[in-house]
PDB file of N, CA and C in Angstrom:
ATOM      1  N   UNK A   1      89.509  94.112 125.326  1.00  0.00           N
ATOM      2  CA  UNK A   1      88.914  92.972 124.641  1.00  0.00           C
ATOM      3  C   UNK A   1      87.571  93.402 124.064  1.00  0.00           C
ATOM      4  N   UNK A   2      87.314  93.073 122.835  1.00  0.00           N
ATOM      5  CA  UNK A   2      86.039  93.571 122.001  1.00  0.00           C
ATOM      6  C   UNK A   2      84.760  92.539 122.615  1.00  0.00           C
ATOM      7  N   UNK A   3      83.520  93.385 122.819  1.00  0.00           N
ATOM      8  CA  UNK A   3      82.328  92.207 122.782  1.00  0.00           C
ATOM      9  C   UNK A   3      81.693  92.606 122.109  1.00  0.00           C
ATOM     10  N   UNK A   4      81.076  91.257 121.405  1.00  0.00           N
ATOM     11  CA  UNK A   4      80.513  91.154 120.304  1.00  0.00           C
ATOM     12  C   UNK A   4      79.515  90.239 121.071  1.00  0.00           C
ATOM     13  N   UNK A   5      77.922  91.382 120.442  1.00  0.00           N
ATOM     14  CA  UNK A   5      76.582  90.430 120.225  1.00  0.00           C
ATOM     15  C   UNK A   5      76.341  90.017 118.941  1.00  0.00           C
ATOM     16  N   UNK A   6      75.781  89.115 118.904  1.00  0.00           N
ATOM     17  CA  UNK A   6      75.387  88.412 117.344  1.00  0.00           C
ATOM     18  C   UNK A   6      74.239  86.991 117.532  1.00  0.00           C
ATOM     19  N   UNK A   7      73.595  88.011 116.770  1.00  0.00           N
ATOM     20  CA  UNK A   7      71.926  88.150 116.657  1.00  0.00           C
ATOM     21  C   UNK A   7      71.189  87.307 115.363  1.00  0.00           C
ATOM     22  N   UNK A   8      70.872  86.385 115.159  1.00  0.00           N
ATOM     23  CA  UNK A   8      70.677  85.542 114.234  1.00  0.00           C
ATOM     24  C   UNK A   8      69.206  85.568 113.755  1.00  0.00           C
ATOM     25  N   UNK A   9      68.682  85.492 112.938  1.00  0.00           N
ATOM     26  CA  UNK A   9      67.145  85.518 112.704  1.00  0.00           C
ATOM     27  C   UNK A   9      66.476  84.274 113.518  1.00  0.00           C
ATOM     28  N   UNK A  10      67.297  83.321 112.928  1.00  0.00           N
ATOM     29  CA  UNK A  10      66.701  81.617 112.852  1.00  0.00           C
ATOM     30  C   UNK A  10      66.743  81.183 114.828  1.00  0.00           C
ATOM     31  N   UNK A  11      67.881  81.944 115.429  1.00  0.00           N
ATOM     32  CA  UNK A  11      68.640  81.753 116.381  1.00  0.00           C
ATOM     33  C   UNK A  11      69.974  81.362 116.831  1.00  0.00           C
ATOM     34  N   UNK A  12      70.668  81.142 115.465  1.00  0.00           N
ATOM     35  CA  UNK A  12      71.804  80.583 114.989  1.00  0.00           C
ATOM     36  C   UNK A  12      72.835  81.362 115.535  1.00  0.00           C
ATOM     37  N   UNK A  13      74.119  81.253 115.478  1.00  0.00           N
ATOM     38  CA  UNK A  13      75.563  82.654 115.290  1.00  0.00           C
ATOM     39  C   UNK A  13      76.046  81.612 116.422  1.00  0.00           C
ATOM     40  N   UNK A  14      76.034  80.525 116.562  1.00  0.00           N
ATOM     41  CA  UNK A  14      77.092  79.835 117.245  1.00  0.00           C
ATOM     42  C   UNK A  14      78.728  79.786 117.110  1.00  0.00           C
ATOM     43  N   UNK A  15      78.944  79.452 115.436  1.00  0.00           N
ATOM     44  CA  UNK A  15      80.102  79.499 114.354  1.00  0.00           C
ATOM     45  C   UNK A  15      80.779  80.623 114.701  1.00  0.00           C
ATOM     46  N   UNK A  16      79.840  81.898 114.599  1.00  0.00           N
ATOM     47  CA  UNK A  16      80.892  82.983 114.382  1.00  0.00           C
ATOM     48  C   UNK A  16      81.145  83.172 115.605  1.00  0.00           C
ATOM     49  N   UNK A  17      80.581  82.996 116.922  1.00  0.00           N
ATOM     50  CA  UNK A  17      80.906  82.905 118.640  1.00  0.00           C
ATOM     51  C   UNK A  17      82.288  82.680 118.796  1.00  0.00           C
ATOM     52  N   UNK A  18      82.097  80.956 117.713  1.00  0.00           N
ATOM     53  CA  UNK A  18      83.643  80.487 118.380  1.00  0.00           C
ATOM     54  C   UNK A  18      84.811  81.327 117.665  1.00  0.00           C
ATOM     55  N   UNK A  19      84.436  82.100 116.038  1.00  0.00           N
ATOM     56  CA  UNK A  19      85.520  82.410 115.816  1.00  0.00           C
ATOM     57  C   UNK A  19      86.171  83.843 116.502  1.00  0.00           C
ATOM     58  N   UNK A  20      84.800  84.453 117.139  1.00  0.00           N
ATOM     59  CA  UNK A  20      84.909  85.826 118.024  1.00  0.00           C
ATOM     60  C   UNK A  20      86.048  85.457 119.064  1.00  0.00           C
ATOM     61  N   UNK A  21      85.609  84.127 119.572  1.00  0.00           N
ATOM     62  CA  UNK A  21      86.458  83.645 121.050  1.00  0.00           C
ATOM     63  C   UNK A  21      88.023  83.315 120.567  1.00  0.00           C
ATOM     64  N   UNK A  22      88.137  82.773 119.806  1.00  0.00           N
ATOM     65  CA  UNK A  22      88.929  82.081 118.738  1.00  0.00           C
ATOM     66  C   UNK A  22      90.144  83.319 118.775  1.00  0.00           C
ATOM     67  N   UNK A  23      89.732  84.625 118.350  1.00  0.00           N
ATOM     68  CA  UNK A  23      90.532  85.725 118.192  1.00  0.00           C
ATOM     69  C   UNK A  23      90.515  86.686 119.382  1.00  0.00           C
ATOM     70  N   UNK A  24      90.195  86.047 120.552  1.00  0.00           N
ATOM     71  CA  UNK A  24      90.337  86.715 121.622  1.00  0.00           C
ATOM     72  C   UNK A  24      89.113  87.791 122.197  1.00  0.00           C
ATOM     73  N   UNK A  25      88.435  87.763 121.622  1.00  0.00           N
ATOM     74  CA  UNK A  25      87.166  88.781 121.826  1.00  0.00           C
ATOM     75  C   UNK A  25      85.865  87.521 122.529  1.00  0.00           C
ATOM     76  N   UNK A  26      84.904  88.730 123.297  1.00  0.00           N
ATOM     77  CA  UNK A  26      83.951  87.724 124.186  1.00  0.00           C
ATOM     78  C   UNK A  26      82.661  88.006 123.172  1.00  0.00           C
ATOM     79  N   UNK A  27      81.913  87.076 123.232  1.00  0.00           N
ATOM     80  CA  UNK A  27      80.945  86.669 122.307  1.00  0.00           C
ATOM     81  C   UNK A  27      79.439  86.408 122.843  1.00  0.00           C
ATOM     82  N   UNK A  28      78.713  87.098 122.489  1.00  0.00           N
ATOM     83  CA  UNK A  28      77.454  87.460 123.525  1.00  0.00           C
ATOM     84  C   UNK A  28      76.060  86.588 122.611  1.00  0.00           C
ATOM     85  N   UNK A  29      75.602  85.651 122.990  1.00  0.00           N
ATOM     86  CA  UNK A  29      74.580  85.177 121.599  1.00  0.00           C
ATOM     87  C   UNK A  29      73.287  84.641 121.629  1.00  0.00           C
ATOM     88  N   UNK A  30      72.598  85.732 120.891  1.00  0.00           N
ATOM     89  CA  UNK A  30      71.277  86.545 121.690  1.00  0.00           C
ATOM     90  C   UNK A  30      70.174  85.448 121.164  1.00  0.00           C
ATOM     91  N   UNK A  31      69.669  84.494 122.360  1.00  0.00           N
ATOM     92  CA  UNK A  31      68.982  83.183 121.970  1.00  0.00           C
ATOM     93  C   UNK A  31      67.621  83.354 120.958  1.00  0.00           C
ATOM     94  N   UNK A  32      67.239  82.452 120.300  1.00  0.00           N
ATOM     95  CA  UNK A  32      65.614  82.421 119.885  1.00  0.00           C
ATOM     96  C   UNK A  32      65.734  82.978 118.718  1.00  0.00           C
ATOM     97  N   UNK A  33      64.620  82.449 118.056  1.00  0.00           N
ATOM     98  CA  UNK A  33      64.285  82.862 116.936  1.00  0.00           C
ATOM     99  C   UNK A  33      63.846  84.152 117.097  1.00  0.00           C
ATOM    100  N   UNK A  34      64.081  85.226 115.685  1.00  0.00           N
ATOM    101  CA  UNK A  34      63.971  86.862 115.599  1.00  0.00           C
ATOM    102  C   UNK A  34      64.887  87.326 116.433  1.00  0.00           C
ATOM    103  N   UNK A  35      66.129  86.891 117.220  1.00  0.00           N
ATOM    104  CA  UNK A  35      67.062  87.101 117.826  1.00  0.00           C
ATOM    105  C   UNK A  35      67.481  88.765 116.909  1.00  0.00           C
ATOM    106  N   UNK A  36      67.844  88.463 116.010  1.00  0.00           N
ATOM    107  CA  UNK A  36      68.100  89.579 114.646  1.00  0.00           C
ATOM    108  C   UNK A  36      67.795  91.204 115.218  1.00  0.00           C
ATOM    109  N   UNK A  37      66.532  90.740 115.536  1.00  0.00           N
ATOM    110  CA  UNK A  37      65.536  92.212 116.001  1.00  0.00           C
ATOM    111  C   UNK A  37      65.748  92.868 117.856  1.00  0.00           C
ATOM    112  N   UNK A  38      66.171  91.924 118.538  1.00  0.00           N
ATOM    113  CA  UNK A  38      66.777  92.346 119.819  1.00  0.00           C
ATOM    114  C   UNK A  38      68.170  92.703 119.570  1.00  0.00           C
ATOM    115  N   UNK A  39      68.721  92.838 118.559  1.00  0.00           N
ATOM    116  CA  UNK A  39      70.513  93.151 118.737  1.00  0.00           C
ATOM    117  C   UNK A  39      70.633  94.430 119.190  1.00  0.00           C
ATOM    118  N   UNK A  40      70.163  95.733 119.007  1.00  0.00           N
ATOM    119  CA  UNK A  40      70.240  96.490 119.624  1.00  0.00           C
ATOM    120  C   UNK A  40      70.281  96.805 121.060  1.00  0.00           C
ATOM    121  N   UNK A  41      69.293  96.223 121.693  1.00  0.00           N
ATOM    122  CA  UNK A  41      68.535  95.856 122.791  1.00  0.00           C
ATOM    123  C   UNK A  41      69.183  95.571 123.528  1.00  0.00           C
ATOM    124  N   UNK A  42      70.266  93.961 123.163  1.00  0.00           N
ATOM    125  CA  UNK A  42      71.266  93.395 123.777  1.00  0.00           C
ATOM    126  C   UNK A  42      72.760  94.128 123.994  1.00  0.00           C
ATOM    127  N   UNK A  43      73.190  94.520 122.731  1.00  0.00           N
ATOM    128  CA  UNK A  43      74.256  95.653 122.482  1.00  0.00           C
ATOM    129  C   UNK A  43      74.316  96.393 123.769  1.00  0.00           C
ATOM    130  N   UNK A  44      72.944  97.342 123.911  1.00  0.00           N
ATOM    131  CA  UNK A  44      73.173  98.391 124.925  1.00  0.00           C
ATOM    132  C   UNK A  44      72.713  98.040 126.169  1.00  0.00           C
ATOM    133  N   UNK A  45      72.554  96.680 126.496  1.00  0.00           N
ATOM    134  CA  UNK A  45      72.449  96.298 128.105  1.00  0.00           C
ATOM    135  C   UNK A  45      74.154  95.583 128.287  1.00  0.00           C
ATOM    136  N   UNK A  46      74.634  95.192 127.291  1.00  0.00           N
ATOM    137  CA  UNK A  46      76.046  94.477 127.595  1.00  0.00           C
ATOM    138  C   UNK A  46      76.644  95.170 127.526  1.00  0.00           C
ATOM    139  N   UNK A  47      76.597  96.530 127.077  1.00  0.00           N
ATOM    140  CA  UNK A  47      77.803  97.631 126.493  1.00  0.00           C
ATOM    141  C   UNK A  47      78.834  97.069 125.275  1.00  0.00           C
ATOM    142  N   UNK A  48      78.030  96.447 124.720  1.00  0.00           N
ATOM    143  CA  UNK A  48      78.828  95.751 123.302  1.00  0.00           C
ATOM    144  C   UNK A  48      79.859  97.033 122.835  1.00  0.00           C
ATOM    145  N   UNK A  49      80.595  96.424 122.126  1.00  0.00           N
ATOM    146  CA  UNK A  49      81.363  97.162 120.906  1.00  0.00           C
ATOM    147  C   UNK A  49      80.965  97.189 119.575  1.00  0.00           C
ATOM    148  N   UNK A  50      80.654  95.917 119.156  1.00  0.00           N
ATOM    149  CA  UNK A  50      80.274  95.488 118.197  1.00  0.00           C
ATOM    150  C   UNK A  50      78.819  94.610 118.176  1.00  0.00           C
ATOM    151  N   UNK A  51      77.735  94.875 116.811  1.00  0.00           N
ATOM    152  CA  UNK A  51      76.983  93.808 117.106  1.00  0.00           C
ATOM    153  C   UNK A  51      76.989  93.188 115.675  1.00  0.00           C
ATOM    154  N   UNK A  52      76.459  91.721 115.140  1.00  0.00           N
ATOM    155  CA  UNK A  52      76.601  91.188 113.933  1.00  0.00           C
ATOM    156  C   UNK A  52      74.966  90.995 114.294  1.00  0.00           C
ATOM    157  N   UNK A  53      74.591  91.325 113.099  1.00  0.00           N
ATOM    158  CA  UNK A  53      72.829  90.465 112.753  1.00  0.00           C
ATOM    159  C   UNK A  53      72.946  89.780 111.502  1.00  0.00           C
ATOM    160  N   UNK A  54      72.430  88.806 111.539  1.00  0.00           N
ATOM    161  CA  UNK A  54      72.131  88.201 110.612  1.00  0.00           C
ATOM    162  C   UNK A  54      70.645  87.654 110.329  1.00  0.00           C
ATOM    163  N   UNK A  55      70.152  87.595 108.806  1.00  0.00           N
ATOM    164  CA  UNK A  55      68.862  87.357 108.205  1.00  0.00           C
ATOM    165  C   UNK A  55      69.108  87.496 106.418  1.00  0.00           C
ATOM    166  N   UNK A  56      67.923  86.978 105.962  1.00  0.00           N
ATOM    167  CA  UNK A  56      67.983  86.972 104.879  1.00  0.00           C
ATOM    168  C   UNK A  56      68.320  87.558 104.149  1.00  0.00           C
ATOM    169  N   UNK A  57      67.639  88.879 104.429  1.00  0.00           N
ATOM    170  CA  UNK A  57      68.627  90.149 103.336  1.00  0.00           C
ATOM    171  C   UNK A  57      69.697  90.773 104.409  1.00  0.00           C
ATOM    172  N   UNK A  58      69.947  90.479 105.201  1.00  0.00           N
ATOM    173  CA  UNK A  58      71.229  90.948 106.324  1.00  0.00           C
ATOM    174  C   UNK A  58      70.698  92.188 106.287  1.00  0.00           C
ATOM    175  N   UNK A  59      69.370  92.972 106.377  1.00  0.00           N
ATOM    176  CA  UNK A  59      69.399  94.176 107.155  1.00  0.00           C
ATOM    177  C   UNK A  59      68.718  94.652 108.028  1.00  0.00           C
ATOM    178  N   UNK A  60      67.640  94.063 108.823  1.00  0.00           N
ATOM    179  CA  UNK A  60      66.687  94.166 109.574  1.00  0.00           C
ATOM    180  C   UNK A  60      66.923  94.118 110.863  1.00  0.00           C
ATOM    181  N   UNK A  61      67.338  93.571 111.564  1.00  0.00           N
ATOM    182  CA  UNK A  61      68.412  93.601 112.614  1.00  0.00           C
ATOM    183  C   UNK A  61      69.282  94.797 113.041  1.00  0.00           C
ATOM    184  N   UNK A  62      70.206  94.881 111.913  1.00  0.00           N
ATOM    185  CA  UNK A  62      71.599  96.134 111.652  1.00  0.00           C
ATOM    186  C   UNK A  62      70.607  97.269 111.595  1.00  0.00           C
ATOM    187  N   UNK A  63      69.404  97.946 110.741  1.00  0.00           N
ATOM    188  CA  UNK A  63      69.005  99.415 110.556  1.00  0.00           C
ATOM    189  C   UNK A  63      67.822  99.130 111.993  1.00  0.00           C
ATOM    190  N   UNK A  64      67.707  98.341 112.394  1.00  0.00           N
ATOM    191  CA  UNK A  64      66.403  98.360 113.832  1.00  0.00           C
ATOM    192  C   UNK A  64      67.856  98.555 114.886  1.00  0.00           C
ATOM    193  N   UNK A  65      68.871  98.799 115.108  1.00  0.00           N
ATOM    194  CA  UNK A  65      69.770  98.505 115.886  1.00  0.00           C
ATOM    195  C   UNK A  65      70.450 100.135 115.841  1.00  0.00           C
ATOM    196  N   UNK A  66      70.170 100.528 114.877  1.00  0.00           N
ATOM    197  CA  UNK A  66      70.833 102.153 114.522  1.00  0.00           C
ATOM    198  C   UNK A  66      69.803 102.835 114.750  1.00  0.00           C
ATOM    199  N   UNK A  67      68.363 102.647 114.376  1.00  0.00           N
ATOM    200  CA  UNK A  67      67.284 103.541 114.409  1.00  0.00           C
ATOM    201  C   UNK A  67      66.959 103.480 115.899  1.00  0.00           C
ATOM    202  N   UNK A  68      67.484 102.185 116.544  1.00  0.00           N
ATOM    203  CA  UNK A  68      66.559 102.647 118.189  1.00  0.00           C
ATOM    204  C   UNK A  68      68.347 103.327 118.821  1.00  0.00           C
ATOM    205  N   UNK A  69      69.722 103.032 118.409  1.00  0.00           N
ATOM    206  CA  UNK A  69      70.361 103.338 119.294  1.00  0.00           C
ATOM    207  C   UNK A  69      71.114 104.665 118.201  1.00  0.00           C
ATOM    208  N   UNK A  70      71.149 104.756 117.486  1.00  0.00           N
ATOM    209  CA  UNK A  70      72.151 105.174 116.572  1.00  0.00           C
ATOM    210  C   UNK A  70      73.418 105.027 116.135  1.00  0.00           C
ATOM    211  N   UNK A  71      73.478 104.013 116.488  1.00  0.00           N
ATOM    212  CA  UNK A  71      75.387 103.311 115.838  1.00  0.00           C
ATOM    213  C   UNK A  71      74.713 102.987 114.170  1.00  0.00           C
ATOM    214  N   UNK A  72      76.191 103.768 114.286  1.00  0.00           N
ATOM    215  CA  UNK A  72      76.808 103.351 112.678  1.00  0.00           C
ATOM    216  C   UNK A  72      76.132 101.802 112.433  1.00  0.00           C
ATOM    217  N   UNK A  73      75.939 101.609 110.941  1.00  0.00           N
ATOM    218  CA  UNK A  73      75.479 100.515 110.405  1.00  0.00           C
ATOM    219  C   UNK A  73      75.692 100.327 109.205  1.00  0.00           C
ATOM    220  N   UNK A  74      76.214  98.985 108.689  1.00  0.00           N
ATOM    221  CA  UNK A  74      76.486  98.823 107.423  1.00  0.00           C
ATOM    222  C   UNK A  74      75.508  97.095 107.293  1.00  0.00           C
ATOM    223  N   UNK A  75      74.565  97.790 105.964  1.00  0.00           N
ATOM    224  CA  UNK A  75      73.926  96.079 106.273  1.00  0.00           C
ATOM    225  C   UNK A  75      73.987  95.701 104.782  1.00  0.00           C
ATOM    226  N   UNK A  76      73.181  94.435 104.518  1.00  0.00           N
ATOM    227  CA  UNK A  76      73.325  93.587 102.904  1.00  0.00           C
ATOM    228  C   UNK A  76      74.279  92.960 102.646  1.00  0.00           C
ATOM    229  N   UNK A  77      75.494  92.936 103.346  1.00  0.00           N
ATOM    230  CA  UNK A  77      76.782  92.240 103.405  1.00  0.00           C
ATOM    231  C   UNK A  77      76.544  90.734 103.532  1.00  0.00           C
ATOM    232  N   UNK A  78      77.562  90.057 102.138  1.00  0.00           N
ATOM    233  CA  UNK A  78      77.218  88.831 102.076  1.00  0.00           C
ATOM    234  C   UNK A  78      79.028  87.910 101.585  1.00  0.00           C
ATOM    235  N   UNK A  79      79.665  89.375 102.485  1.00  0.00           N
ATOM    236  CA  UNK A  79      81.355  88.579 102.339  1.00  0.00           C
ATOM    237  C   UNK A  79      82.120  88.983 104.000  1.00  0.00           C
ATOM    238  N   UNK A  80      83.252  88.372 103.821  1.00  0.00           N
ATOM    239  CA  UNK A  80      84.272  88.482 105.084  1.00  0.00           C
ATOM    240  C   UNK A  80      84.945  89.836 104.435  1.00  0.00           C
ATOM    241  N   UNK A  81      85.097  90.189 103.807  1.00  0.00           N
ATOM    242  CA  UNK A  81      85.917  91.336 103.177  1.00  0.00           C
ATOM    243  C   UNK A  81      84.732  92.308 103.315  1.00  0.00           C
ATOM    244  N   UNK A  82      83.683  92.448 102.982  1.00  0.00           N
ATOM    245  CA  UNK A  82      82.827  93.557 103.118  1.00  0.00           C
ATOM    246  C   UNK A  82      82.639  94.032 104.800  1.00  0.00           C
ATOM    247  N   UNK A  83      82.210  92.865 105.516  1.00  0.00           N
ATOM    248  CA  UNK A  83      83.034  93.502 107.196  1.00  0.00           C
ATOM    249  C   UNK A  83      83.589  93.413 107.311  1.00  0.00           C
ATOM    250  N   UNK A  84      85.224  92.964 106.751  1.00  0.00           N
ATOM    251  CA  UNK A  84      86.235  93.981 107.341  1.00  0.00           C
ATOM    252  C   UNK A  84      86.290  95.327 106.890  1.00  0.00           C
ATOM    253  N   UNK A  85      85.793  95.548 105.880  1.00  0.00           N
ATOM    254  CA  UNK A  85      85.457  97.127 104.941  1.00  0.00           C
ATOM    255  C   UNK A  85      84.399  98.224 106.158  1.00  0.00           C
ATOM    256  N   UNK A  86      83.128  97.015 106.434  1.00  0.00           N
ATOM    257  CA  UNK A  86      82.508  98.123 107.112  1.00  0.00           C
ATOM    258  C   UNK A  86      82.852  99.199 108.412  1.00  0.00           C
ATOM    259  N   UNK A  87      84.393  97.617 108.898  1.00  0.00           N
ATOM    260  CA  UNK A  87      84.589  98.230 110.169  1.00  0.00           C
ATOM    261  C   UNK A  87      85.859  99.201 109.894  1.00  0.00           C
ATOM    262  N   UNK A  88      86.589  99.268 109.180  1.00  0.00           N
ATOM    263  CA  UNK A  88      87.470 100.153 108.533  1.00  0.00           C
ATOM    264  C   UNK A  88      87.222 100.733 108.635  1.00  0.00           C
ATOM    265  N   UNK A  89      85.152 101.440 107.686  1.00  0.00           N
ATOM    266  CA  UNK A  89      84.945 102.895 107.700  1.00  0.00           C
ATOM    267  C   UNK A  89      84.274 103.035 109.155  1.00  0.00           C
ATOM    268  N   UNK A  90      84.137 102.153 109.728  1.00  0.00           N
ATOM    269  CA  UNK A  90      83.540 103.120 111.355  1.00  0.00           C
ATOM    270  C   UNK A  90      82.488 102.438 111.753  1.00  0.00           C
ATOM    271  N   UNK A  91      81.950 101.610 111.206  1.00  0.00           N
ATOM    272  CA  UNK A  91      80.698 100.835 111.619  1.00  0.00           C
ATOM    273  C   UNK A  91      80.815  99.519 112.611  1.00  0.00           C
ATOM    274  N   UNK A  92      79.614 100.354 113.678  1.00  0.00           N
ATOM    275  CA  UNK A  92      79.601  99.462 115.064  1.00  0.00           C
ATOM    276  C   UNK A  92      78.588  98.096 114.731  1.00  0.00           C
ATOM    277  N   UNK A  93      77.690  98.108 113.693  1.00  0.00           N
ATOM    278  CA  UNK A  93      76.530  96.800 113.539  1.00  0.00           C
ATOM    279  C   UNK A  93      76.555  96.681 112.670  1.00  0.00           C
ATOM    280  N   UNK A  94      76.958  95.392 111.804  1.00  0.00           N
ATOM    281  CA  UNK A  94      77.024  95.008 110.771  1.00  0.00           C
ATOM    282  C   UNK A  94      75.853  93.774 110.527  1.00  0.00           C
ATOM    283  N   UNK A  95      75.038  93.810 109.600  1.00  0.00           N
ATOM    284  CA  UNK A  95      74.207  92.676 108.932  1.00  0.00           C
ATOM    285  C   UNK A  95      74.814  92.666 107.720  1.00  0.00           C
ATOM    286  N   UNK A  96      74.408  91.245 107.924  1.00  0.00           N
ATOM    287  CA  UNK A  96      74.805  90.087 106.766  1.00  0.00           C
ATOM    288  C   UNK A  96      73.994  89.375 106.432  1.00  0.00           C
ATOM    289  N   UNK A  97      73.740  88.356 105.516  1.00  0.00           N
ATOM    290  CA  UNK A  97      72.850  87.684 104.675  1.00  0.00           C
ATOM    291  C   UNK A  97      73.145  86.595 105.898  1.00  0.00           C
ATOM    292  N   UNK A  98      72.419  85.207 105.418  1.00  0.00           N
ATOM    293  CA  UNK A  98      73.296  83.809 106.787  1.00  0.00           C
ATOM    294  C   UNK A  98      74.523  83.493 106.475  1.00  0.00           C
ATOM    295  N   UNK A  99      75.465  83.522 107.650  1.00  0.00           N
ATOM    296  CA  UNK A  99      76.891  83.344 107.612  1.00  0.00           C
ATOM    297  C   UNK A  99      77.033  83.160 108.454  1.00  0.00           C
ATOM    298  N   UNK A 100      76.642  82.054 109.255  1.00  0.00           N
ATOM    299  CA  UNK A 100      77.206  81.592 110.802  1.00  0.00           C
ATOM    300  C   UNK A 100      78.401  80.442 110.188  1.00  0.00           C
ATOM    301  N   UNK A 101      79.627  81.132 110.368  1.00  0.00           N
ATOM    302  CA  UNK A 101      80.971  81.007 109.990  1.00  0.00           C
ATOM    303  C   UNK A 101      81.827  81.555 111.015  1.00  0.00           C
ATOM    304  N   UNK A 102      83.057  80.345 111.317  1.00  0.00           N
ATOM    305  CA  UNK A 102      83.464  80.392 112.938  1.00  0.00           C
ATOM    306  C   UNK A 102      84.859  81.946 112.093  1.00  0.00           C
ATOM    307  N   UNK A 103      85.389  81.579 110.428  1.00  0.00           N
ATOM    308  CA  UNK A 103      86.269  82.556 109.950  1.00  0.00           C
ATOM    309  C   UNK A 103      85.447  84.208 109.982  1.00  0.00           C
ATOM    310  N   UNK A 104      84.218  84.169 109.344  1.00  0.00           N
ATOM    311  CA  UNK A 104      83.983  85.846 110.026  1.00  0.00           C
ATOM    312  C   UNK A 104      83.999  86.003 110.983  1.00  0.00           C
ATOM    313  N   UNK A 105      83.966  85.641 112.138  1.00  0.00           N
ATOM    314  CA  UNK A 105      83.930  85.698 113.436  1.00  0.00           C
ATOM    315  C   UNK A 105      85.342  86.150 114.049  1.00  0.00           C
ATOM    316  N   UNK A 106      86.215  85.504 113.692  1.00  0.00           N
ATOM    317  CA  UNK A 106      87.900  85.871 113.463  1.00  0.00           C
ATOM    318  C   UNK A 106      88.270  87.149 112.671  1.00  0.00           C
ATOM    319  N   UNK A 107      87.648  87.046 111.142  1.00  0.00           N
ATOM    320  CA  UNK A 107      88.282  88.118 110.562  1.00  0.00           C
ATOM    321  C   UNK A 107      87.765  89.347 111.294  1.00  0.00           C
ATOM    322  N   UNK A 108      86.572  89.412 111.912  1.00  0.00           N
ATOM    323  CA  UNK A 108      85.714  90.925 112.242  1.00  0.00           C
ATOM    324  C   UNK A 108      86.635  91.082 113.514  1.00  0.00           C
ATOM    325  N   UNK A 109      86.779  90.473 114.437  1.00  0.00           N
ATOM    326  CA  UNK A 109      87.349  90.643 115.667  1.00  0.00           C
ATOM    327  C   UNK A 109      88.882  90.960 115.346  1.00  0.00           C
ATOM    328  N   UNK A 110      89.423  90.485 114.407  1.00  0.00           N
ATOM    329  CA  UNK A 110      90.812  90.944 114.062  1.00  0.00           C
ATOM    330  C   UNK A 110      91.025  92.201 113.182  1.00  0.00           C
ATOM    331  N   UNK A 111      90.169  92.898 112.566  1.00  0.00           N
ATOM    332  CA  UNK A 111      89.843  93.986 112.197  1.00  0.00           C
ATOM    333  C   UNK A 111      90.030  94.866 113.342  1.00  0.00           C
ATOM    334  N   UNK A 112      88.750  94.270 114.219  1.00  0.00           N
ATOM    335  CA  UNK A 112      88.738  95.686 114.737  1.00  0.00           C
ATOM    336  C   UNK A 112      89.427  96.038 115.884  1.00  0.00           C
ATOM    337  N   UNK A 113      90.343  94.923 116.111  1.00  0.00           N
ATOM    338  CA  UNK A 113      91.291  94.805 117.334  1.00  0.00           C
ATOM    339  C   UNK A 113      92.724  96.272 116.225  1.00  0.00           C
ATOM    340  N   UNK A 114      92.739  95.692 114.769  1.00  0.00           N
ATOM    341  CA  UNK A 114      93.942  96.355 114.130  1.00  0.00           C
ATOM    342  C   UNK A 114      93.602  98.424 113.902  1.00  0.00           C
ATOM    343  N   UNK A 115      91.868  98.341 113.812  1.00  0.00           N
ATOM    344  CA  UNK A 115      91.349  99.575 113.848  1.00  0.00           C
ATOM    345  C   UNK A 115      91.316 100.600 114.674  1.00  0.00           C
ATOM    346  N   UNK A 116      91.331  99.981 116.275  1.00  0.00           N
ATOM    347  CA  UNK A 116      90.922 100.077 117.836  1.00  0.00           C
ATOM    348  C   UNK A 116      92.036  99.114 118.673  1.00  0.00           C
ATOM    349  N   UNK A 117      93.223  99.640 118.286  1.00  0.00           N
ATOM    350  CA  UNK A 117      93.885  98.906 119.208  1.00  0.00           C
ATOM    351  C   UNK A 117      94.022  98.959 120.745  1.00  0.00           C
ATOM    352  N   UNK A 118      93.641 100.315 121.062  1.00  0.00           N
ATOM    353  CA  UNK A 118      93.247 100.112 122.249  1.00  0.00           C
ATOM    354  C   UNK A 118      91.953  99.771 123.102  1.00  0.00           C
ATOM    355  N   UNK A 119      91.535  98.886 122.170  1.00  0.00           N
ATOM    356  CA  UNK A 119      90.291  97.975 122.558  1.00  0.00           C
ATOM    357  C   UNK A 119      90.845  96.867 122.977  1.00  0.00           C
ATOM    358  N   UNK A 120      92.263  96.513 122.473  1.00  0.00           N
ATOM    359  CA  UNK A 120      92.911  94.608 123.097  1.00  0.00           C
ATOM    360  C   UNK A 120      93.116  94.719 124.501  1.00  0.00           C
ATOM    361  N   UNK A 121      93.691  95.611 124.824  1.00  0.00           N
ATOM    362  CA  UNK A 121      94.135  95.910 126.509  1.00  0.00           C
ATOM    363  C   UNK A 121      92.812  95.541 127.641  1.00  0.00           C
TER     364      UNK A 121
END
């Protein structure tokens, strides 16, 4: 089962929680405002798989999350098709513009269940 942190600027990522849960994956959601900037932080005390940040330009979060841990990162993403793209090519932290949306939450977790199938077990 995939876990996913998701890290919101405002404090937000409720939406995409349920759609994480929704598709079978556990959903980790990192409270408070600047949440964005602890995703790393959180990632590697939960042993995440995946982390989502979100903020205005969707990248502050995602490159502070690679520079302190070094996972792959794809940030500026402002579609459901661009993370499923990022996780295709290999990327563990994805930022996005605001998109607390319960469907990315589904599509990312169903990605990467089809990428990493032996992540469902």
């Amino acid at each position: 089962m995939v876990k996913v942190v998701i890290a919101d600027r405002m404090g937000k990522g409720q939406n995409v929680a349920k759609g994480v849960e929704a598709a079978g994956g556990t959903a980790v959601v990192v409270p408070g405002m600047g949440a964005d900037m602890r995703l790393g932080q959180v990632m590697d005390k939960e042993k995440a798989d995946m982390g989502i940040s979100f903020c205005g330009s969707g990248g502050a979060g995602a490159i502070t999350a690679h520079t302190q841990f070094g996972w792959p990162e794809r940030h500026g993403m402002r579609s459901v098709q661009e993370g499923i793209t990022a996780i295709e090519d290999g990327n563990k932290v994805l930022g996005f513009s605001f998109m607390d949306q319960e469907a990315l939450g589904t599509a990312l977790v169903e990605a990467w269940n089809k990428k990493y199938p032996e992540a469902k077990e």
